[in-house]
PDB file of N, CA and C in Angstrom:
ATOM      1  N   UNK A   1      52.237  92.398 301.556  1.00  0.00           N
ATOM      2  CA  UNK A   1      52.167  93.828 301.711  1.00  0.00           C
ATOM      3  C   UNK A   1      51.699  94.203 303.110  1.00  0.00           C
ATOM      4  N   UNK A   2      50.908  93.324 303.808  1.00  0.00           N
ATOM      5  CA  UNK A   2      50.432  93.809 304.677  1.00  0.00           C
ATOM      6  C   UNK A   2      51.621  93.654 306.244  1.00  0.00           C
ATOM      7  N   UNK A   3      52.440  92.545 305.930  1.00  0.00           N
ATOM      8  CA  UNK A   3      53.098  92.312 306.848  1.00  0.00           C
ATOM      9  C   UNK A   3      54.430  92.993 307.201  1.00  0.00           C
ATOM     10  N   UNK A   4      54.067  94.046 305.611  1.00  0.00           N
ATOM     11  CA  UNK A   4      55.548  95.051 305.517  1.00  0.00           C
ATOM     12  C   UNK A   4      54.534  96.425 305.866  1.00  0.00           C
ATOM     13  N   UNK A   5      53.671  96.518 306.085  1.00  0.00           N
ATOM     14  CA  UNK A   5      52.803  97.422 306.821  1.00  0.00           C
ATOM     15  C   UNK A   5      52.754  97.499 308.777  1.00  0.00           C
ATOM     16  N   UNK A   6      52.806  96.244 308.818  1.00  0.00           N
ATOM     17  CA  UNK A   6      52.403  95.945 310.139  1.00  0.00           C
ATOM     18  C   UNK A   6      54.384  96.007 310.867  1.00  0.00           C
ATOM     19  N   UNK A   7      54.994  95.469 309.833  1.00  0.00           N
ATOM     20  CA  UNK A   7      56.112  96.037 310.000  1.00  0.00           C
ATOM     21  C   UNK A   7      56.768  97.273 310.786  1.00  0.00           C
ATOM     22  N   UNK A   8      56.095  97.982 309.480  1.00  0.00           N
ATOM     23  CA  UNK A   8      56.987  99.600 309.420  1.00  0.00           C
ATOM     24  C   UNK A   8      55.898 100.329 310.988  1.00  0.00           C
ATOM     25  N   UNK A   9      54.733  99.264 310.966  1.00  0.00           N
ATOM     26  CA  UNK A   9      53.954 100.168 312.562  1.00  0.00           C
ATOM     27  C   UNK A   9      54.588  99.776 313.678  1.00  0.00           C
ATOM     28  N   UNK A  10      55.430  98.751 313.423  1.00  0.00           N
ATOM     29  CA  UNK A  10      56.220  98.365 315.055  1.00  0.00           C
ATOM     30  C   UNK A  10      57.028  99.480 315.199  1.00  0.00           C
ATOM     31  N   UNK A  11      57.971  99.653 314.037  1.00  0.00           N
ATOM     32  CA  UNK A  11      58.795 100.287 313.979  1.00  0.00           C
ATOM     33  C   UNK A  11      58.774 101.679 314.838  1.00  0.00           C
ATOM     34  N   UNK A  12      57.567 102.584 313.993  1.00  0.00           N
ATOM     35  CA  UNK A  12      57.123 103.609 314.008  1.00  0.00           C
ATOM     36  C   UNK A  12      56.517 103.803 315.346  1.00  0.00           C
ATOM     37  N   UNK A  13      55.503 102.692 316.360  1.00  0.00           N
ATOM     38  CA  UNK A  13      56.054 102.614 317.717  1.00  0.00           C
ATOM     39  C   UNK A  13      56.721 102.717 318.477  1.00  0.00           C
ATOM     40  N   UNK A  14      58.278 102.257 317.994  1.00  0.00           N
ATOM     41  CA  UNK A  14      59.328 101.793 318.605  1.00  0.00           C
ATOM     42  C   UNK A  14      60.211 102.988 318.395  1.00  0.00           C
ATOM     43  N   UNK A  15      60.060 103.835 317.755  1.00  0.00           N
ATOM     44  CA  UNK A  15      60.938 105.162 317.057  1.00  0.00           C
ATOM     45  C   UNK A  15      60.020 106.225 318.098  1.00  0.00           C
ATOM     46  N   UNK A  16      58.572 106.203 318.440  1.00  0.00           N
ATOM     47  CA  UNK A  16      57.684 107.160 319.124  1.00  0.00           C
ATOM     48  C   UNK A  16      58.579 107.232 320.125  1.00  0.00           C
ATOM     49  N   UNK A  17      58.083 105.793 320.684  1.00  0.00           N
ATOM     50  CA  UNK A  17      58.651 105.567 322.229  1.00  0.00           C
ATOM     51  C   UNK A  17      59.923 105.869 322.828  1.00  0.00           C
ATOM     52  N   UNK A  18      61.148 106.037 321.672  1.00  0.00           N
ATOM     53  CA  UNK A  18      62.581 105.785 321.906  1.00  0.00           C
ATOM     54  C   UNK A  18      62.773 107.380 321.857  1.00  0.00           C
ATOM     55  N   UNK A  19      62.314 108.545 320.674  1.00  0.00           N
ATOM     56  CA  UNK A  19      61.611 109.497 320.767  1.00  0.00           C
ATOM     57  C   UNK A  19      61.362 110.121 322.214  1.00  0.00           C
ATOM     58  N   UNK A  20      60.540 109.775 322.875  1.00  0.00           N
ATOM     59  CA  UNK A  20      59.345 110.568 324.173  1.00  0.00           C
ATOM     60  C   UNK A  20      60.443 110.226 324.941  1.00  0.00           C
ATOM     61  N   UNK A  21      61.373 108.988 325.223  1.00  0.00           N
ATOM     62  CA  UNK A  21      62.574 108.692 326.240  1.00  0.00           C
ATOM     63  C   UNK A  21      63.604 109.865 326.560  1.00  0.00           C
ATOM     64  N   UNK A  22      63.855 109.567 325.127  1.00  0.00           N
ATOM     65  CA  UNK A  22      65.194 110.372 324.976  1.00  0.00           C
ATOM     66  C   UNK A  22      65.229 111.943 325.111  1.00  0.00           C
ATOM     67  N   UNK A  23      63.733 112.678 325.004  1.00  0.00           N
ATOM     68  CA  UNK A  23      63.434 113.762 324.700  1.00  0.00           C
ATOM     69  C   UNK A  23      64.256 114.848 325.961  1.00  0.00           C
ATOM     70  N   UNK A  24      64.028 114.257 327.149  1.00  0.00           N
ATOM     71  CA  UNK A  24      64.109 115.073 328.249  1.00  0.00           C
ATOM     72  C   UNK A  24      65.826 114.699 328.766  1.00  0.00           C
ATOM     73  N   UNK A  25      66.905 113.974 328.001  1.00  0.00           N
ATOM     74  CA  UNK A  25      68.196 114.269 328.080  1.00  0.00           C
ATOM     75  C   UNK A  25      69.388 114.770 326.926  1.00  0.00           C
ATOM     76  N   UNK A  26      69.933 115.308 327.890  1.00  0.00           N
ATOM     77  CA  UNK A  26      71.542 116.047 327.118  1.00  0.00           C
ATOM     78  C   UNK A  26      72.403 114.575 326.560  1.00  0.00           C
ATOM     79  N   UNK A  27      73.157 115.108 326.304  1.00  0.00           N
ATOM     80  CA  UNK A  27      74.190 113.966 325.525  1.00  0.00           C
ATOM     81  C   UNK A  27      74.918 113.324 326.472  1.00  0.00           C
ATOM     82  N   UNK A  28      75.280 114.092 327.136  1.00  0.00           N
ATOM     83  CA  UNK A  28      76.176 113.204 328.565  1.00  0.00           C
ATOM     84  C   UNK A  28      75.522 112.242 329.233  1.00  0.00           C
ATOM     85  N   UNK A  29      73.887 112.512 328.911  1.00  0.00           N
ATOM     86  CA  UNK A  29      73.002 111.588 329.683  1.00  0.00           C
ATOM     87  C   UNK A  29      72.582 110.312 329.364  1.00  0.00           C
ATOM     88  N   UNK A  30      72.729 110.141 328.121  1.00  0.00           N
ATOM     89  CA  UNK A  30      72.705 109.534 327.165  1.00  0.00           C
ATOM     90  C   UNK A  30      73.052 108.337 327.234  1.00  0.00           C
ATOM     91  N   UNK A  31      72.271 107.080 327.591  1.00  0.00           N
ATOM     92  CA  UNK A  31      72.997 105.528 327.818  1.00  0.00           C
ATOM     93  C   UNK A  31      73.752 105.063 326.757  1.00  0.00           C
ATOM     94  N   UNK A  32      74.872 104.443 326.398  1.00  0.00           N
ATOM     95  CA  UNK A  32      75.444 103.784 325.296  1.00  0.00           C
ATOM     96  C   UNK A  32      75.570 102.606 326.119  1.00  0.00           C
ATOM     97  N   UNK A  33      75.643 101.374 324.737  1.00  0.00           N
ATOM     98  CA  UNK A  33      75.831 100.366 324.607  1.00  0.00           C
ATOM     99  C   UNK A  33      77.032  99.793 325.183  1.00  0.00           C
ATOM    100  N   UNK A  34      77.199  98.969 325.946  1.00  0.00           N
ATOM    101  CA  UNK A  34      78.697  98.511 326.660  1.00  0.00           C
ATOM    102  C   UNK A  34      79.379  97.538 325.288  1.00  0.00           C
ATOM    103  N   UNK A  35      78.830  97.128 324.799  1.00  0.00           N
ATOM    104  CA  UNK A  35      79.244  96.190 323.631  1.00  0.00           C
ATOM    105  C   UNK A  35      79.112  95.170 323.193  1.00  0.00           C
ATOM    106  N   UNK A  36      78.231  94.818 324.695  1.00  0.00           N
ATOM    107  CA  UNK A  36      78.652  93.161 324.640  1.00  0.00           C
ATOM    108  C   UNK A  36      77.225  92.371 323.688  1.00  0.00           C
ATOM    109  N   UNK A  37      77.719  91.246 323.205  1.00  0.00           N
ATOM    110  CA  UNK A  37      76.639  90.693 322.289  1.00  0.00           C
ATOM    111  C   UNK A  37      76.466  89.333 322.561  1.00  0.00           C
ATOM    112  N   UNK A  38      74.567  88.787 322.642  1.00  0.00           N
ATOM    113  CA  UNK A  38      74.512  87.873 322.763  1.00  0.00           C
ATOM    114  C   UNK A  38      74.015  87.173 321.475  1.00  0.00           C
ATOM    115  N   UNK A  39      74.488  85.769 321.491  1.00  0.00           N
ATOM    116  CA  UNK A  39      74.161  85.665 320.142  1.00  0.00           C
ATOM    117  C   UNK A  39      73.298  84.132 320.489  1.00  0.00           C
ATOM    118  N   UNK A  40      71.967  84.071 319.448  1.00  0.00           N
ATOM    119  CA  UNK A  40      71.358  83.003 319.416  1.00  0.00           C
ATOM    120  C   UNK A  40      70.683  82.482 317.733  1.00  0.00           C
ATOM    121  N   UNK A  41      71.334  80.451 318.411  1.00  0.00           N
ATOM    122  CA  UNK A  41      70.711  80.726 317.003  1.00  0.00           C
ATOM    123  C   UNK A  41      69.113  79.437 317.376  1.00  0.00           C
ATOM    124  N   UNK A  42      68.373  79.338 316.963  1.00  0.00           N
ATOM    125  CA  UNK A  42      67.309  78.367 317.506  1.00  0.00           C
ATOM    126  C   UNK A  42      66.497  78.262 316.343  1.00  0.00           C
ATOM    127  N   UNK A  43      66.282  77.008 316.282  1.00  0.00           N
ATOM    128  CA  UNK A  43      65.130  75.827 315.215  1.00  0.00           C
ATOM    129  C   UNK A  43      64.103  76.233 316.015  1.00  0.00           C
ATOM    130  N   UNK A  44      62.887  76.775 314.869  1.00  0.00           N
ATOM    131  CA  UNK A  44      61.704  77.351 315.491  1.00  0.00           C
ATOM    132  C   UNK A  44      60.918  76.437 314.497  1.00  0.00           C
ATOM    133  N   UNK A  45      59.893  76.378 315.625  1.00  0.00           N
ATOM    134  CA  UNK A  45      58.468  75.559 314.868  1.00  0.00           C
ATOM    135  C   UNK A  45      57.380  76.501 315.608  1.00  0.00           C
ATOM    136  N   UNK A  46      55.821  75.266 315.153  1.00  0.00           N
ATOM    137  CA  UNK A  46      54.734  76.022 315.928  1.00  0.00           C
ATOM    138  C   UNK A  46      54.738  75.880 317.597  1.00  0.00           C
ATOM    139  N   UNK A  47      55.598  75.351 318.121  1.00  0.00           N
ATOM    140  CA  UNK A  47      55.592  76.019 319.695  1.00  0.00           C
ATOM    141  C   UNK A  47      56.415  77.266 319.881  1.00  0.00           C
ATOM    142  N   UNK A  48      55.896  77.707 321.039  1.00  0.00           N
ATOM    143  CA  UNK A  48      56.632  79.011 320.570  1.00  0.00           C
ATOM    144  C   UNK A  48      57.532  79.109 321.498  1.00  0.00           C
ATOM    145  N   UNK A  49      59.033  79.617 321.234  1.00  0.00           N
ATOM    146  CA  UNK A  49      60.229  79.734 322.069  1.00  0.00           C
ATOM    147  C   UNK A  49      60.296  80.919 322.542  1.00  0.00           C
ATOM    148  N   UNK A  50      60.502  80.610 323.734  1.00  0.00           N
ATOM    149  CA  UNK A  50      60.435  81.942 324.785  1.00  0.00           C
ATOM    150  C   UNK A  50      62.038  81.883 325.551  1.00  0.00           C
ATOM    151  N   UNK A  51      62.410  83.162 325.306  1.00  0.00           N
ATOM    152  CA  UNK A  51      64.386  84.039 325.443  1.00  0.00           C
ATOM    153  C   UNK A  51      64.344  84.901 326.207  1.00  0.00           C
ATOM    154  N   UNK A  52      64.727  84.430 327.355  1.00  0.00           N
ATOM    155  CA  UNK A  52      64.959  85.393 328.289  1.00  0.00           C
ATOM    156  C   UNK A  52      66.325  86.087 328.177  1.00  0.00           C
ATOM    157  N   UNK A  53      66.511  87.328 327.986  1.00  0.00           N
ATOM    158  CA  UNK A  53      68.065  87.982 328.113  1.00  0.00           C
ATOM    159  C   UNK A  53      68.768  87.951 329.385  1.00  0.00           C
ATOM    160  N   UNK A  54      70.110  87.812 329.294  1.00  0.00           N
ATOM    161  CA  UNK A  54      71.013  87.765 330.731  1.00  0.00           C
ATOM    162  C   UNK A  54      70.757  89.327 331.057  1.00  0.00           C
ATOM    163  N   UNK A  55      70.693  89.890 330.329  1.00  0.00           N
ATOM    164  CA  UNK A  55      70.922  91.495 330.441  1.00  0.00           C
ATOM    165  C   UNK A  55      69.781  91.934 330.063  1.00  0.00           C
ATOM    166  N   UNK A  56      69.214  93.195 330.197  1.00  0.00           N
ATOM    167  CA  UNK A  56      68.672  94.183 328.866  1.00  0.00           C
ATOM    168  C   UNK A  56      69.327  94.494 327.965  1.00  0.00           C
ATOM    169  N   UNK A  57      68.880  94.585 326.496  1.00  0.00           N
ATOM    170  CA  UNK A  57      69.830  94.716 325.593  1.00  0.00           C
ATOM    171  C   UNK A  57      69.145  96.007 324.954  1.00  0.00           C
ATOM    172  N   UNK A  58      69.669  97.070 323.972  1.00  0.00           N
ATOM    173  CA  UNK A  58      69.391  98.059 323.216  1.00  0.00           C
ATOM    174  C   UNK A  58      68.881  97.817 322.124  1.00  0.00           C
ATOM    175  N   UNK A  59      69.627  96.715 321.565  1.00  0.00           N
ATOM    176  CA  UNK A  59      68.949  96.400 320.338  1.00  0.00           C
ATOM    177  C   UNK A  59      69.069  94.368 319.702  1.00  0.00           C
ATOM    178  N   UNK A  60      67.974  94.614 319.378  1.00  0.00           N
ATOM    179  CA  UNK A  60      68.169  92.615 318.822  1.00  0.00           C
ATOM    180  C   UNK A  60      67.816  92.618 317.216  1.00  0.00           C
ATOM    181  N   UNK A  61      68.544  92.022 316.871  1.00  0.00           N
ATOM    182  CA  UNK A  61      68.777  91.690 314.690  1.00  0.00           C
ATOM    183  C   UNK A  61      68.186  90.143 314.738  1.00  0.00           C
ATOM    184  N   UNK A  62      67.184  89.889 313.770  1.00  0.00           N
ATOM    185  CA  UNK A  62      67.065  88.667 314.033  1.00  0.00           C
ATOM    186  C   UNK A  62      67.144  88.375 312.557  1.00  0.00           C
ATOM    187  N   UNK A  63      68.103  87.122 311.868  1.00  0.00           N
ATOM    188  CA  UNK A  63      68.015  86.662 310.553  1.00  0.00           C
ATOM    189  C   UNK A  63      67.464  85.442 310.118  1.00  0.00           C
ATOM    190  N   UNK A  64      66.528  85.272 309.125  1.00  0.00           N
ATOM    191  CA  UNK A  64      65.530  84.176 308.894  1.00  0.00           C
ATOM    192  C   UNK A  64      66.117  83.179 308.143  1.00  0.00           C
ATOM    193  N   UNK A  65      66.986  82.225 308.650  1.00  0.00           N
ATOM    194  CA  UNK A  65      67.798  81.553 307.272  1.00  0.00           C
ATOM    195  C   UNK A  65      67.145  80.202 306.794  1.00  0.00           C
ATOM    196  N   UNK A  66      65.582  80.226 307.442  1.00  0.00           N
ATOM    197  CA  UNK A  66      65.217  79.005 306.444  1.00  0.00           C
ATOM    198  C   UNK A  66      63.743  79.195 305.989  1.00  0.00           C
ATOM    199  N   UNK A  67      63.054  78.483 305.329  1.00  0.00           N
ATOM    200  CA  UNK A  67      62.111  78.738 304.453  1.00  0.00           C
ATOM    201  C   UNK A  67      60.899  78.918 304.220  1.00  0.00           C
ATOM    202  N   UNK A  68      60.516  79.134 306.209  1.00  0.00           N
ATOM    203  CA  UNK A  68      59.573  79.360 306.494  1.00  0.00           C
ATOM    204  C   UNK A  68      59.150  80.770 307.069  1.00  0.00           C
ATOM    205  N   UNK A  69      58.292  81.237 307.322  1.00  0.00           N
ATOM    206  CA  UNK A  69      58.424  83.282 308.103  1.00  0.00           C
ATOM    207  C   UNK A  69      58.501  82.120 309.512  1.00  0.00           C
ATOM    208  N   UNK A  70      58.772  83.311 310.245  1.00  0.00           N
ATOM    209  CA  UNK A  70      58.915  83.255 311.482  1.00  0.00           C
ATOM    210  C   UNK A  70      58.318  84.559 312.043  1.00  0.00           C
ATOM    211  N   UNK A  71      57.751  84.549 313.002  1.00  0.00           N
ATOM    212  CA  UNK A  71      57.261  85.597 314.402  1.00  0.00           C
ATOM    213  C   UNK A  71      58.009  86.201 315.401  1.00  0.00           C
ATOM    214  N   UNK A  72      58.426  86.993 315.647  1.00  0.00           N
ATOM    215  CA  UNK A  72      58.887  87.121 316.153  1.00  0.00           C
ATOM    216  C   UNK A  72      58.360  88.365 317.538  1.00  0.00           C
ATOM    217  N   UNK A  73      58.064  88.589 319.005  1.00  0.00           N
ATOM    218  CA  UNK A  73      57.665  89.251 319.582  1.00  0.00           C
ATOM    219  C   UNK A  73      58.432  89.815 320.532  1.00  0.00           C
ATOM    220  N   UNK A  74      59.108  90.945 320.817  1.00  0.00           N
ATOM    221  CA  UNK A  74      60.175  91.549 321.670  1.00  0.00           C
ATOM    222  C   UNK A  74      58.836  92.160 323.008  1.00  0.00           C
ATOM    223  N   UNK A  75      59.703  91.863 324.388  1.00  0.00           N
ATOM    224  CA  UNK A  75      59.343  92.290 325.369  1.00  0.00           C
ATOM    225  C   UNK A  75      57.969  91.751 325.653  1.00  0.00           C
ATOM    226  N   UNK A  76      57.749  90.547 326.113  1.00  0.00           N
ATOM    227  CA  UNK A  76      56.409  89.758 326.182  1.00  0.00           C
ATOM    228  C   UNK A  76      55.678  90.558 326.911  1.00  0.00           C
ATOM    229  N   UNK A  77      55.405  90.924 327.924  1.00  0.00           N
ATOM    230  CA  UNK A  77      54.878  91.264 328.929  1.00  0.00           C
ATOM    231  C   UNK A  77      54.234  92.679 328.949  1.00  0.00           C
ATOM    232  N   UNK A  78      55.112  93.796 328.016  1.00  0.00           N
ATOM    233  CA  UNK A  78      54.464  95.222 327.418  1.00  0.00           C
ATOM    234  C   UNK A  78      53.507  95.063 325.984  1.00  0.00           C
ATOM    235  N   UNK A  79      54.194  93.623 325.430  1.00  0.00           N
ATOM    236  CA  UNK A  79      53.962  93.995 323.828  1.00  0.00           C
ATOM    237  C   UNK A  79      53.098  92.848 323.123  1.00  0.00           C
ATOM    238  N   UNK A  80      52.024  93.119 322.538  1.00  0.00           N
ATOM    239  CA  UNK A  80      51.489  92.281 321.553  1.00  0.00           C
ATOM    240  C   UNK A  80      51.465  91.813 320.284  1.00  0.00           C
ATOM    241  N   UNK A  81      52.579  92.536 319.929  1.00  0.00           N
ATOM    242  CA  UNK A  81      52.523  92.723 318.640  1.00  0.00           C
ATOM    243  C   UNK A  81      53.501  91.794 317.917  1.00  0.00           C
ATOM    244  N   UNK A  82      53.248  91.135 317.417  1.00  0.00           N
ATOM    245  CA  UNK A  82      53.984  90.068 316.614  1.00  0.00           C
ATOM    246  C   UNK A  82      54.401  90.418 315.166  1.00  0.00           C
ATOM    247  N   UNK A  83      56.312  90.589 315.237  1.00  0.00           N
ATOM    248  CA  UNK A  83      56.179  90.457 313.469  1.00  0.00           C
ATOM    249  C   UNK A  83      56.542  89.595 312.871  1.00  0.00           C
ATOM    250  N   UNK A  84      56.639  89.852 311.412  1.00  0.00           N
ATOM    251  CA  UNK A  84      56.753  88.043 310.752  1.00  0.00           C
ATOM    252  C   UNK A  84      58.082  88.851 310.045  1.00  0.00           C
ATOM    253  N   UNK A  85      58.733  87.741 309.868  1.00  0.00           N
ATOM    254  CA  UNK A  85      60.383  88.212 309.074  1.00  0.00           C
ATOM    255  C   UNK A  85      59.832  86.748 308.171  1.00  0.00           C
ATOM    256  N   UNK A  86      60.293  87.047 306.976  1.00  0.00           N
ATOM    257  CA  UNK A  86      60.447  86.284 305.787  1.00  0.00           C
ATOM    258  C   UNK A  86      61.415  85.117 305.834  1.00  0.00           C
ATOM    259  N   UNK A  87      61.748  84.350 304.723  1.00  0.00           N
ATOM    260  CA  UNK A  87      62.601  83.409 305.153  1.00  0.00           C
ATOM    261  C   UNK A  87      63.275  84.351 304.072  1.00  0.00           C
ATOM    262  N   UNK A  88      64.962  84.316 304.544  1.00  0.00           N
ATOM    263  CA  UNK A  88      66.182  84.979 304.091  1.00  0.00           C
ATOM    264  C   UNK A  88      66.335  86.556 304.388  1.00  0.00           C
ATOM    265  N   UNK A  89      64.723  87.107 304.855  1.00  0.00           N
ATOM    266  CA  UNK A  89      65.053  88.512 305.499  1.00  0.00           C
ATOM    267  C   UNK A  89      65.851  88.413 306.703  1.00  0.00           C
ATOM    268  N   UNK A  90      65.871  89.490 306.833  1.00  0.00           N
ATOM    269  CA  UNK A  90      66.721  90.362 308.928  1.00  0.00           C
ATOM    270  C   UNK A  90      65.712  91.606 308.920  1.00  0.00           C
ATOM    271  N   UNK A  91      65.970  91.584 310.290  1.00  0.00           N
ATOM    272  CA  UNK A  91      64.762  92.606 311.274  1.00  0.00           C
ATOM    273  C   UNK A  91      66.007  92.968 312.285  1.00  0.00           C
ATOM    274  N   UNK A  92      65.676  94.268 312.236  1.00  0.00           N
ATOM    275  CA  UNK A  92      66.158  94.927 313.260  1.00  0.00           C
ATOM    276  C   UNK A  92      65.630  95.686 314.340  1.00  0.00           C
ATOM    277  N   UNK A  93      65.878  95.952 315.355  1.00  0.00           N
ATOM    278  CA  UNK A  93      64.765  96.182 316.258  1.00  0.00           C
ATOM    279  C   UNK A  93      65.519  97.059 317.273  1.00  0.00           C
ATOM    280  N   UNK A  94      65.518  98.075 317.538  1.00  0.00           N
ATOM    281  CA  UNK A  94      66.725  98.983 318.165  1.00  0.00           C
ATOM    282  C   UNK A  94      65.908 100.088 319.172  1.00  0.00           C
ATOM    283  N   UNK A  95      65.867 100.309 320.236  1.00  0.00           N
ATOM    284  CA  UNK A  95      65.323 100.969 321.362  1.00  0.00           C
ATOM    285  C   UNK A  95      65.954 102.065 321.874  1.00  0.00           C
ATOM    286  N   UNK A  96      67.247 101.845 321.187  1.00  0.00           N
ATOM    287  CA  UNK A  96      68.339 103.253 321.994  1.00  0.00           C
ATOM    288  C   UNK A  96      68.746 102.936 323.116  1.00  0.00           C
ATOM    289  N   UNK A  97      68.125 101.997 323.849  1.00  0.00           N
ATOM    290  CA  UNK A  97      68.349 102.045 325.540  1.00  0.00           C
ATOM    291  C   UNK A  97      68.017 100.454 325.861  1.00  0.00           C
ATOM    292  N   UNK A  98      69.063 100.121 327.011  1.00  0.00           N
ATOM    293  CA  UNK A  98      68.889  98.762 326.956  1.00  0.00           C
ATOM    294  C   UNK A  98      66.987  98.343 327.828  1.00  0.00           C
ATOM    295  N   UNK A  99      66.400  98.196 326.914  1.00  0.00           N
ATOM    296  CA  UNK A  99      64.761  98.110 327.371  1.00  0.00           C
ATOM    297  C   UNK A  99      64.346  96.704 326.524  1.00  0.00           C
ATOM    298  N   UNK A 100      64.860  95.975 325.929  1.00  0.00           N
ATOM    299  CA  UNK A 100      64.913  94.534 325.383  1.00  0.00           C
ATOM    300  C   UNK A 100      65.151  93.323 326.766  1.00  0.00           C
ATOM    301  N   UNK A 101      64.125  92.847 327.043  1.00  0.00           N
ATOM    302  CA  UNK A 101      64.295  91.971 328.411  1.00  0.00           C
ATOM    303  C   UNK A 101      64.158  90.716 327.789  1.00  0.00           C
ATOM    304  N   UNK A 102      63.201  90.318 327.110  1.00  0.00           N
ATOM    305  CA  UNK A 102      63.251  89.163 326.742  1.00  0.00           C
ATOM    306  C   UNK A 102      62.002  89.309 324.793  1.00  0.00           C
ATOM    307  N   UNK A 103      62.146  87.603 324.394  1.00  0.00           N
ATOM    308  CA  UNK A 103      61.731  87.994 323.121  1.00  0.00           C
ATOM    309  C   UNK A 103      61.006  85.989 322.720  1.00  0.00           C
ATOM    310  N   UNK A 104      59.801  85.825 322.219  1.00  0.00           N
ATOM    311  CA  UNK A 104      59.724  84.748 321.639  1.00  0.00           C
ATOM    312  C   UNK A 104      59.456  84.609 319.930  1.00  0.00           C
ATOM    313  N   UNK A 105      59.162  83.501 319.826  1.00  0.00           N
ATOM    314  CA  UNK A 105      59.537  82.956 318.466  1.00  0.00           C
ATOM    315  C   UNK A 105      58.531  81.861 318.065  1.00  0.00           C
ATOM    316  N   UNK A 106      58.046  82.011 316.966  1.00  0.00           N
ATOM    317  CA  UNK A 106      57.109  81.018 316.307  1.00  0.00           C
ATOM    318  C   UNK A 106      56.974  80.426 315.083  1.00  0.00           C
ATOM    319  N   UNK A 107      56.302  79.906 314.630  1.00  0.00           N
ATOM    320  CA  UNK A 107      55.882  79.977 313.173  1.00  0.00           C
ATOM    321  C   UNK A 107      55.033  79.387 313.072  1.00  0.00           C
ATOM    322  N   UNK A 108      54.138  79.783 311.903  1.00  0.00           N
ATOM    323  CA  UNK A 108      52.788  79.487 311.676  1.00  0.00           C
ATOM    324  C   UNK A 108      52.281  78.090 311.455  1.00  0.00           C
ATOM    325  N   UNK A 109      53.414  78.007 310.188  1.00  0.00           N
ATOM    326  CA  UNK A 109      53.584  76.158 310.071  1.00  0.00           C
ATOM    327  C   UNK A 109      54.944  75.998 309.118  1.00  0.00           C
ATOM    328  N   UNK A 110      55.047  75.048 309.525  1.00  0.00           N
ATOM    329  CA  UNK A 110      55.937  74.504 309.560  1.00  0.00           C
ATOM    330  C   UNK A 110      57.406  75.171 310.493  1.00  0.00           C
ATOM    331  N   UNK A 111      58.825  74.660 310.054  1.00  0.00           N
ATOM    332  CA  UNK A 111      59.986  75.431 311.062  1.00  0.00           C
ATOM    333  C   UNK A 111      60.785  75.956 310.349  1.00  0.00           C
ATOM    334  N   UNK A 112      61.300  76.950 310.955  1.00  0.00           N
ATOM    335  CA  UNK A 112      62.678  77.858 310.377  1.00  0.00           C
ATOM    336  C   UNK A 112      64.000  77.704 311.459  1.00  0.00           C
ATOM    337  N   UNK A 113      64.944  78.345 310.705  1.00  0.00           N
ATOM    338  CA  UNK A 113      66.429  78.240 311.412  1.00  0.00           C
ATOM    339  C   UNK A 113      66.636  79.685 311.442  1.00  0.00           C
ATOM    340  N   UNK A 114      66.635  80.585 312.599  1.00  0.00           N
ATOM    341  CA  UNK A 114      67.237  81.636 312.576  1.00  0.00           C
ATOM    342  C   UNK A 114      68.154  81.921 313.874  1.00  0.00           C
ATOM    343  N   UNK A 115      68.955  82.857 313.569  1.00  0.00           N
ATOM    344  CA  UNK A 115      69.865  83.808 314.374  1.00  0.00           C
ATOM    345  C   UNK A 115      69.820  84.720 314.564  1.00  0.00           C
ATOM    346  N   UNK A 116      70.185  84.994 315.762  1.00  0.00           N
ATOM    347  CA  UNK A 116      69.261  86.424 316.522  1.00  0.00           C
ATOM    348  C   UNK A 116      70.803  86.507 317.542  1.00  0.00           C
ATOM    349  N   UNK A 117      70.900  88.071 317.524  1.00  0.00           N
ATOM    350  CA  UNK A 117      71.777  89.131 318.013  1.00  0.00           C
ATOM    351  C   UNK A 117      71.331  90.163 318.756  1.00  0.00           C
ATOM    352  N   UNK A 118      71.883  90.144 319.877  1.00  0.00           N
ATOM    353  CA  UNK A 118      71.295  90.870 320.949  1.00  0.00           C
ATOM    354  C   UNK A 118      72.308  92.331 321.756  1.00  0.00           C
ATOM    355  N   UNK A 119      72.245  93.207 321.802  1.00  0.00           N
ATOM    356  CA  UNK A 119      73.396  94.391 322.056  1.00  0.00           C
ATOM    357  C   UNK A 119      72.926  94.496 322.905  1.00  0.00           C
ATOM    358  N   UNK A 120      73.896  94.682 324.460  1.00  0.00           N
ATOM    359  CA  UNK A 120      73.798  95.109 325.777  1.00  0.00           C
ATOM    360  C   UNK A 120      75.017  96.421 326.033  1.00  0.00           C
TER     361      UNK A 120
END
């Protein structure tokens, strides 16, 4: 419960911030997504993997396909906040604007297999 708490506060961060951005443009002003997608998939354990993007991306999906949670932390360098995705959940993580630079990866114990999608 608590980690679907700590969850919905990234979120609700991430909705402020995207919010206060967007506030002061018209629609024409408006960045869209070029399309392009990077896709990763990486065996995570307790070291933690650090992803640098070729690009900034708008938004990153990350899916947990094995049986451990995983951590996951977008934008090292602004952000502390670590969330945990379940094993067989997806997280989505969407900024409106390509502001996704880079992202690492952990787990507490033992390893997971996930795939992670990145929109530029």
């Amino acid at each position: 419960m608590a980690d679907q708490w700590l969850s919905l506060a990234v979120q609700l961060v991430m909705a402020e911030e995207k919010a206060r951005l967007e506030a002061g443009k018209t629609d024409t002003q408006r960045e869209k997504p070029e399309g392009k997608i990077y896709y990763y998939k990486v065996n995570v354990s307790t070291r933690e993997e650090h992803i640098s993007l070729a690009r900034p991306c708008f938004s990153l999906t990350l899916s947990n396909d094995g049986d451990n949670p995983v951590l996951l932390l977008v934008n090292t360098d602004k952000n502390q906040t670590w969330v945990e995705i379940g094993p067989g959940e997806t997280e989505k993580i969407d900024l409106g604007k390509p502001a996704i630079r880079d992202f690492k990866l952990k787990c507490e114990a033992g390893s997971t297999s996930v795939r992670v999608w990145c929109l530029a």
